[in-house]
N, C-alpha and C. Protein backbone atom coordinates (compact mmCIF):
# COMPACT_ATOMS: atom_id res chain seq x y z
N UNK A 1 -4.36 11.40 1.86
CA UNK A 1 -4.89 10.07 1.94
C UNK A 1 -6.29 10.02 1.34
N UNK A 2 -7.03 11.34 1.33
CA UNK A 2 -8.47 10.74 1.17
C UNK A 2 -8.52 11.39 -0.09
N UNK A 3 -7.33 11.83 -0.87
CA UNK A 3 -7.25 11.73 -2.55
C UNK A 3 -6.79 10.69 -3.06
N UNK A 4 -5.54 9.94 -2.49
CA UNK A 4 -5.68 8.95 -3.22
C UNK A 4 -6.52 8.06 -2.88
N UNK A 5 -7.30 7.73 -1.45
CA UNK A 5 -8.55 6.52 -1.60
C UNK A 5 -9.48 6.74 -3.14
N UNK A 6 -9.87 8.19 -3.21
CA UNK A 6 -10.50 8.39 -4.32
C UNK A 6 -10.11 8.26 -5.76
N UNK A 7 -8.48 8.18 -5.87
CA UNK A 7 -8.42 8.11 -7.06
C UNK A 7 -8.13 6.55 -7.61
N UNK A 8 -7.67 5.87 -6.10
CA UNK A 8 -7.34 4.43 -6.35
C UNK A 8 -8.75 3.24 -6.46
N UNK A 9 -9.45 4.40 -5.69
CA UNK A 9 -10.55 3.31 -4.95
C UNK A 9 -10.36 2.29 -4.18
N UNK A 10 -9.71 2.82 -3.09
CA UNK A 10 -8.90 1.75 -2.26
C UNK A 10 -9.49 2.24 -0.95
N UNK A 11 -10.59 1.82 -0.09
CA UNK A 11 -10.65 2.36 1.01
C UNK A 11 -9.58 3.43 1.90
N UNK A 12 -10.49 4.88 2.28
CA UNK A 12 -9.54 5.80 3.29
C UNK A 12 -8.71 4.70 4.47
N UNK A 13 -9.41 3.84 5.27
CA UNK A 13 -9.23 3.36 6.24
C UNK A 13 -7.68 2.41 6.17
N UNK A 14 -8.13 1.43 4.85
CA UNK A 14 -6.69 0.96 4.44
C UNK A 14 -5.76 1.60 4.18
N UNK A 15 -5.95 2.78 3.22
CA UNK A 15 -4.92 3.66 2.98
C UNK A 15 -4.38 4.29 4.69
N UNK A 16 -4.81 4.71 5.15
CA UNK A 16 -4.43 5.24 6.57
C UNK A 16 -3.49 4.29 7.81
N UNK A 17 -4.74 3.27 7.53
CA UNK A 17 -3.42 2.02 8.44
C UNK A 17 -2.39 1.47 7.49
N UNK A 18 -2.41 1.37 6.51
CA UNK A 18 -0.69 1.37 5.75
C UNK A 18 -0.06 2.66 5.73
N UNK A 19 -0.13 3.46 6.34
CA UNK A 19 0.85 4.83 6.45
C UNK A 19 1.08 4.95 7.85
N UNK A 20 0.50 3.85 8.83
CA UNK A 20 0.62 4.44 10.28
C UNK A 20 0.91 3.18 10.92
N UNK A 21 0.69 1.95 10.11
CA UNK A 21 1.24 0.75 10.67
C UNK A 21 1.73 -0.37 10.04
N UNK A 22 2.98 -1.13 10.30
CA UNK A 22 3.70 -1.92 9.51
C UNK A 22 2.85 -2.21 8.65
N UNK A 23 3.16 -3.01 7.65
CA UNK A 23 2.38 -4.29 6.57
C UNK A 23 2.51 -5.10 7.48
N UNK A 24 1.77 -5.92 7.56
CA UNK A 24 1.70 -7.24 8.17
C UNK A 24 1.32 -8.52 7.10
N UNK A 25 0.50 -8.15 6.32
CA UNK A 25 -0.41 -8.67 5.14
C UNK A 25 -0.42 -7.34 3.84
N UNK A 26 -0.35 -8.06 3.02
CA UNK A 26 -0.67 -7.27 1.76
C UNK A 26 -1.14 -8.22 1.00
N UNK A 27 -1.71 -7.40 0.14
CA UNK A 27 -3.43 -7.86 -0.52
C UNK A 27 -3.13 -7.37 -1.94
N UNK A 28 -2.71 -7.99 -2.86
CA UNK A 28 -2.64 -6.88 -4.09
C UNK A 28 -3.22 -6.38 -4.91
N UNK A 29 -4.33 -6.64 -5.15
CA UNK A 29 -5.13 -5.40 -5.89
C UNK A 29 -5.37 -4.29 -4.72
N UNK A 30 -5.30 -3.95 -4.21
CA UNK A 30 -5.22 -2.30 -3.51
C UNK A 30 -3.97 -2.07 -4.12
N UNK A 31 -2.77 -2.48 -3.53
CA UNK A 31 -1.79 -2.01 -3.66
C UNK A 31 -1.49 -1.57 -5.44
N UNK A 32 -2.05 -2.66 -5.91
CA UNK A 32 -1.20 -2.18 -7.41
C UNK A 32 -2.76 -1.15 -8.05
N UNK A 33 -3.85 -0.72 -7.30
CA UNK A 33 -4.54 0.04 -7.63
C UNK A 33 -3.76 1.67 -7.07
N UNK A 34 -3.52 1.57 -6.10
CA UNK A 34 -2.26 2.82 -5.15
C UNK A 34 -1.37 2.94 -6.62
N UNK A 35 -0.63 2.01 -7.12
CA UNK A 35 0.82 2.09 -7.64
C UNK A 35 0.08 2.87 -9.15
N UNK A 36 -1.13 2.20 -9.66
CA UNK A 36 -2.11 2.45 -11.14
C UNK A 36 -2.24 4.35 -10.96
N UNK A 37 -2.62 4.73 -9.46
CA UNK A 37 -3.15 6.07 -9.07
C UNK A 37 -1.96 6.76 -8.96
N UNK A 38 -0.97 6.16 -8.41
CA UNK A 38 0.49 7.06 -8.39
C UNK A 38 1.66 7.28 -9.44
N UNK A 39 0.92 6.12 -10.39
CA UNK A 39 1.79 5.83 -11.74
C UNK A 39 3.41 5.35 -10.87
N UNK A 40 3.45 4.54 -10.18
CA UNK A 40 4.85 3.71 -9.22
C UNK A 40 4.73 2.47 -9.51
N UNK A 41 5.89 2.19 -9.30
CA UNK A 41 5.98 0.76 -9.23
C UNK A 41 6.11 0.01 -7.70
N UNK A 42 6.07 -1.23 -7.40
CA UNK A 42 5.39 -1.71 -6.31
C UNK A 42 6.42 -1.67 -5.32
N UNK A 43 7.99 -1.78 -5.83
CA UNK A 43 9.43 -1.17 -5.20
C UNK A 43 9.54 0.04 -5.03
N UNK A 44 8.49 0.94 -5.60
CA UNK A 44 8.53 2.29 -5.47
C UNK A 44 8.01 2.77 -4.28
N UNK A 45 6.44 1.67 -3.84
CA UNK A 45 6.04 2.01 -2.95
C UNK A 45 6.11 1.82 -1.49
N UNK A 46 6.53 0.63 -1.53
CA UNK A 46 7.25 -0.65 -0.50
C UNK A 46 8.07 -0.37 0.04
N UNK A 47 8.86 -0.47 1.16
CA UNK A 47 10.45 -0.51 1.83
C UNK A 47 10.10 -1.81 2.95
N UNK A 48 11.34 -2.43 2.03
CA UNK A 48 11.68 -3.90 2.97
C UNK A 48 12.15 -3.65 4.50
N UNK A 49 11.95 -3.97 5.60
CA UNK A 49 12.56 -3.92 6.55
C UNK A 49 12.70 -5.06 7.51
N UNK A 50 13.36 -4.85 8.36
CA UNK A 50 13.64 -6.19 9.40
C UNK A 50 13.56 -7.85 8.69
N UNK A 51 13.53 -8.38 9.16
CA UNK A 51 13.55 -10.29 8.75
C UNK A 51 12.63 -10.17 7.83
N UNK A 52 13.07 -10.37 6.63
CA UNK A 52 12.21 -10.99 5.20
C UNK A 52 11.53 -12.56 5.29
N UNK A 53 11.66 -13.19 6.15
CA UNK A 53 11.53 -14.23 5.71
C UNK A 53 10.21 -14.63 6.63
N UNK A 54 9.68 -15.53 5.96
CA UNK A 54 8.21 -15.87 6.74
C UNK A 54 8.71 -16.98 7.45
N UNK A 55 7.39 -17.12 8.59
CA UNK A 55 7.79 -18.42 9.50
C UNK A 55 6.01 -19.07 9.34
């Protein structure tokens, strides 16, 4: 985690609570800075789960 904060420039802290707790919100420049550092795509990094749909 605290290589890719550095290589994404994505805060340790964010990186850590997206590996230890649902998404609730996503924000996309972190994320597609993660996907830029991992060379992934955003389906690469993501897994859909439970009810897709917003209320």
């Amino acid at each position: 985690m605290s290589k890719l904060s550095r290589l994404s420039s994505v805060n340790y802290n964010t990186i850590h609570r997206w590996a230890h707790q649902p998404l609730l919100r996503m924000d996309a420049d972190p994320l597609f800075r993660v996907c830029r550092a991992l060379e992934c795509t955003l389906d690469e990094l993501i897994e859909w789960t439970g009810d897709e749909t917003l209320s």
